[in-house]
C-alpha atoms as a PDB file:
ATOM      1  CA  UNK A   1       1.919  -6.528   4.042  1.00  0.00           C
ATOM      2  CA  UNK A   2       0.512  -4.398   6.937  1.00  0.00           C
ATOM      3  CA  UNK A   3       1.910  -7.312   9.389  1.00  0.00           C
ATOM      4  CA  UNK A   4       5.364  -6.473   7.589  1.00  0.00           C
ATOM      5  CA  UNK A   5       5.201  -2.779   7.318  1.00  0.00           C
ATOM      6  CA  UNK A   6       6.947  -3.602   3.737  1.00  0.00           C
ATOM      7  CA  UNK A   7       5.570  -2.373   0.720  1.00  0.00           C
ATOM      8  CA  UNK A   8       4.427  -4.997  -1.429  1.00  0.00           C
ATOM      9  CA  UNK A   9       4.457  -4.917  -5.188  1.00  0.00           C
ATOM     10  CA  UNK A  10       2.544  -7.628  -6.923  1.00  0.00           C
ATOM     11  CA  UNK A  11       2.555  -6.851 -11.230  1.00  0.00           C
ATOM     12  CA  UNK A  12       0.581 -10.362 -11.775  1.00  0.00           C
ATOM     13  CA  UNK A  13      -1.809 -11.547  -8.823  1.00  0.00           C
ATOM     14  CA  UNK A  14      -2.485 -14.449 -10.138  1.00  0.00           C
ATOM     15  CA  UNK A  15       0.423 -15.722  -9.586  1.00  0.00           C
ATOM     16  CA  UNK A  16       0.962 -14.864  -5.728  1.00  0.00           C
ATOM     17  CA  UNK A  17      -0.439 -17.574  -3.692  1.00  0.00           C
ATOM     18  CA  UNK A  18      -1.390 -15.082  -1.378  1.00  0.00           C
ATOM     19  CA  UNK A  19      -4.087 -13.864  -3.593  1.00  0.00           C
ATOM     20  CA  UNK A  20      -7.711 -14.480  -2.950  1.00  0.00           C
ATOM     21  CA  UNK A  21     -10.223 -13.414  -5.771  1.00  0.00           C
ATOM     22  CA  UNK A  22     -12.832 -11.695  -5.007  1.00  0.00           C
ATOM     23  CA  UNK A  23     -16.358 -12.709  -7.060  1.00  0.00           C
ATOM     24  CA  UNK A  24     -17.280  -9.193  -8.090  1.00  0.00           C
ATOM     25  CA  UNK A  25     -14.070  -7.500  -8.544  1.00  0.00           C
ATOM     26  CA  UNK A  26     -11.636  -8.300 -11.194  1.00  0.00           C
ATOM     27  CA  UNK A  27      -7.904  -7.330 -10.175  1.00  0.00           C
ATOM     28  CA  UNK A  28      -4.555  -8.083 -12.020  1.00  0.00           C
ATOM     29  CA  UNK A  29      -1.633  -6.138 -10.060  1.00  0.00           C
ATOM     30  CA  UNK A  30      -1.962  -4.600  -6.730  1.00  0.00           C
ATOM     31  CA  UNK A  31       0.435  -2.181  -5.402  1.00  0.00           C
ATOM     32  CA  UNK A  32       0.220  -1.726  -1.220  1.00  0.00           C
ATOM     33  CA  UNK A  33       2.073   0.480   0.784  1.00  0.00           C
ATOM     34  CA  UNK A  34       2.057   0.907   4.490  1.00  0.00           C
ATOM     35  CA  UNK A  35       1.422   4.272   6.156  1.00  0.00           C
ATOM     36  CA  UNK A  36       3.528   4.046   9.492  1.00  0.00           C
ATOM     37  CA  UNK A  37       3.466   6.148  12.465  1.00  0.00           C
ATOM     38  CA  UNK A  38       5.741   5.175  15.368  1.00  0.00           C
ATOM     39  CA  UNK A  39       6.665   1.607  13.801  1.00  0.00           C
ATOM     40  CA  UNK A  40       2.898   0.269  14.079  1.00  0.00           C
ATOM     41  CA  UNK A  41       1.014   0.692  10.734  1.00  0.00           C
ATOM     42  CA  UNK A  42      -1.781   2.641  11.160  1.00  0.00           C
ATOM     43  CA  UNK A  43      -3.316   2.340   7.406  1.00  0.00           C
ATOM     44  CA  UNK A  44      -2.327   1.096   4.430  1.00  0.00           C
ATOM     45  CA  UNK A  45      -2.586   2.658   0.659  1.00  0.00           C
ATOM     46  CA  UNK A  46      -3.876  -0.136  -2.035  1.00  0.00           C
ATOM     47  CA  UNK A  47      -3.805   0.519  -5.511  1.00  0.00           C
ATOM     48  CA  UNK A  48      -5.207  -2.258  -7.755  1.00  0.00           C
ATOM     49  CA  UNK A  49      -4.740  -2.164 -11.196  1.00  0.00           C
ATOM     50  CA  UNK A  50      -6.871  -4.208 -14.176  1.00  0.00           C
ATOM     51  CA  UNK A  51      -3.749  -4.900 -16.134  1.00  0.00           C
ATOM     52  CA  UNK A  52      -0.852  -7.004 -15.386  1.00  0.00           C
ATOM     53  CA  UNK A  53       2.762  -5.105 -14.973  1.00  0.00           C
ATOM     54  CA  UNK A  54       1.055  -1.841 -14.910  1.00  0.00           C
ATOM     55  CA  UNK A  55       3.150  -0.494 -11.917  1.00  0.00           C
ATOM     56  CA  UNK A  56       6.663   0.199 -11.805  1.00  0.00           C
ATOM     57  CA  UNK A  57       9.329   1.702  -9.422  1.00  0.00           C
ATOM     58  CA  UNK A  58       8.074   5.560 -10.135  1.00  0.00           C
ATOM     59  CA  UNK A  59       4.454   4.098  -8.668  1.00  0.00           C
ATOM     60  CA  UNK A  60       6.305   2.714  -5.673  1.00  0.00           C
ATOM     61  CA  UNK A  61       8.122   5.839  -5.126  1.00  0.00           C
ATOM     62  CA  UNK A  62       5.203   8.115  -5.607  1.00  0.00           C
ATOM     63  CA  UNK A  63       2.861   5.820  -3.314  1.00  0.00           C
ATOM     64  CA  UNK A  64       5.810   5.603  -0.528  1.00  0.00           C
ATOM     65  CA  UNK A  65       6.387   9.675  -0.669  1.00  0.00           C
ATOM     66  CA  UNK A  66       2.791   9.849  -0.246  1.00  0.00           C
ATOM     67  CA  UNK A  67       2.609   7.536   3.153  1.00  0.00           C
ATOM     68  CA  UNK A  68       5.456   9.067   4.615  1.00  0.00           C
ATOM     69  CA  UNK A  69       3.474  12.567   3.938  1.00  0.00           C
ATOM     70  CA  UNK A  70       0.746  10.844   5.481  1.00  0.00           C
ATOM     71  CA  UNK A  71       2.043   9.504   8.474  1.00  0.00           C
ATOM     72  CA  UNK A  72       3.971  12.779   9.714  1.00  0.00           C
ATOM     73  CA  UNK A  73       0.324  14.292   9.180  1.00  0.00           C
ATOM     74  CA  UNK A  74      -0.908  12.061  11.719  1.00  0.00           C
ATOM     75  CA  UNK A  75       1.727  12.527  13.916  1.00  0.00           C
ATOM     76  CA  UNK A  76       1.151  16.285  13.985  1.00  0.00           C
ATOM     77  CA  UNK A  77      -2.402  15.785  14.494  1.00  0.00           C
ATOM     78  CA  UNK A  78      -1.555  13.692  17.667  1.00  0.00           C
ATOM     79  CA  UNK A  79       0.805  15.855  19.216  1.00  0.00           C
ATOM     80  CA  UNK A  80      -1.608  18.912  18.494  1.00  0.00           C
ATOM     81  CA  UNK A  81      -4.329  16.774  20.660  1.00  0.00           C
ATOM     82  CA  UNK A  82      -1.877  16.274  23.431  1.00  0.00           C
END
C-alpha cells in the first residue's frame, strides 16, 4: 500500500495473500491509508480491527480526511523551516 500510495481496505485478512500473521497479535480486517506529501508517502495510518467486515466506506472517508489533514500539516511545517 505505501509503494501504491492507494488506500487499501482489507474486511477479511485472511483471505489476502498478502497477509502475514503475526504470532502475538490477532488481526481480522485492516484498514491503511497513505499520508502523502508531494506524491512520496511519508507515513501511513493502519487501523486493524479484531472482527471481520468491521470497516466500511464512512471509515475510509474519515481515515482519508484525516491524512490529507495530515499531510498539509507537514507541508506547513516544512515551508515554516525553510
Amino acid at each position: 500500500m505505501a509503494c501504491t500510495g492507494q488506500t487499501a481496505l482489507r474486511n477479511d485478512v485472511h483471505e489476502d495473500p498478502r497477509n502475514h500473521a503475526v504470532e502475538w497479535f490477532e488481526t481480522a480486517a485492516e484498514l491503511a491509508v497513505p499520508v502523502v506529501v508531494k506524491d512520496k508517502t511519508v507515513a501511513v495510518i493502519n487501523v486493524d480491527g479484531m472482527e471481520s467486515n468491521i470497516f466500511d466506506e464512512s471509515d475510509v472517508k474519515t481515515l482519508e480526511t484525516l491524512a490529507d489533514q495530515l499531510s498539509v500539516a507537514l507541508e506547513n511545517i516544512n515551508l515554516l523551516f525553510q
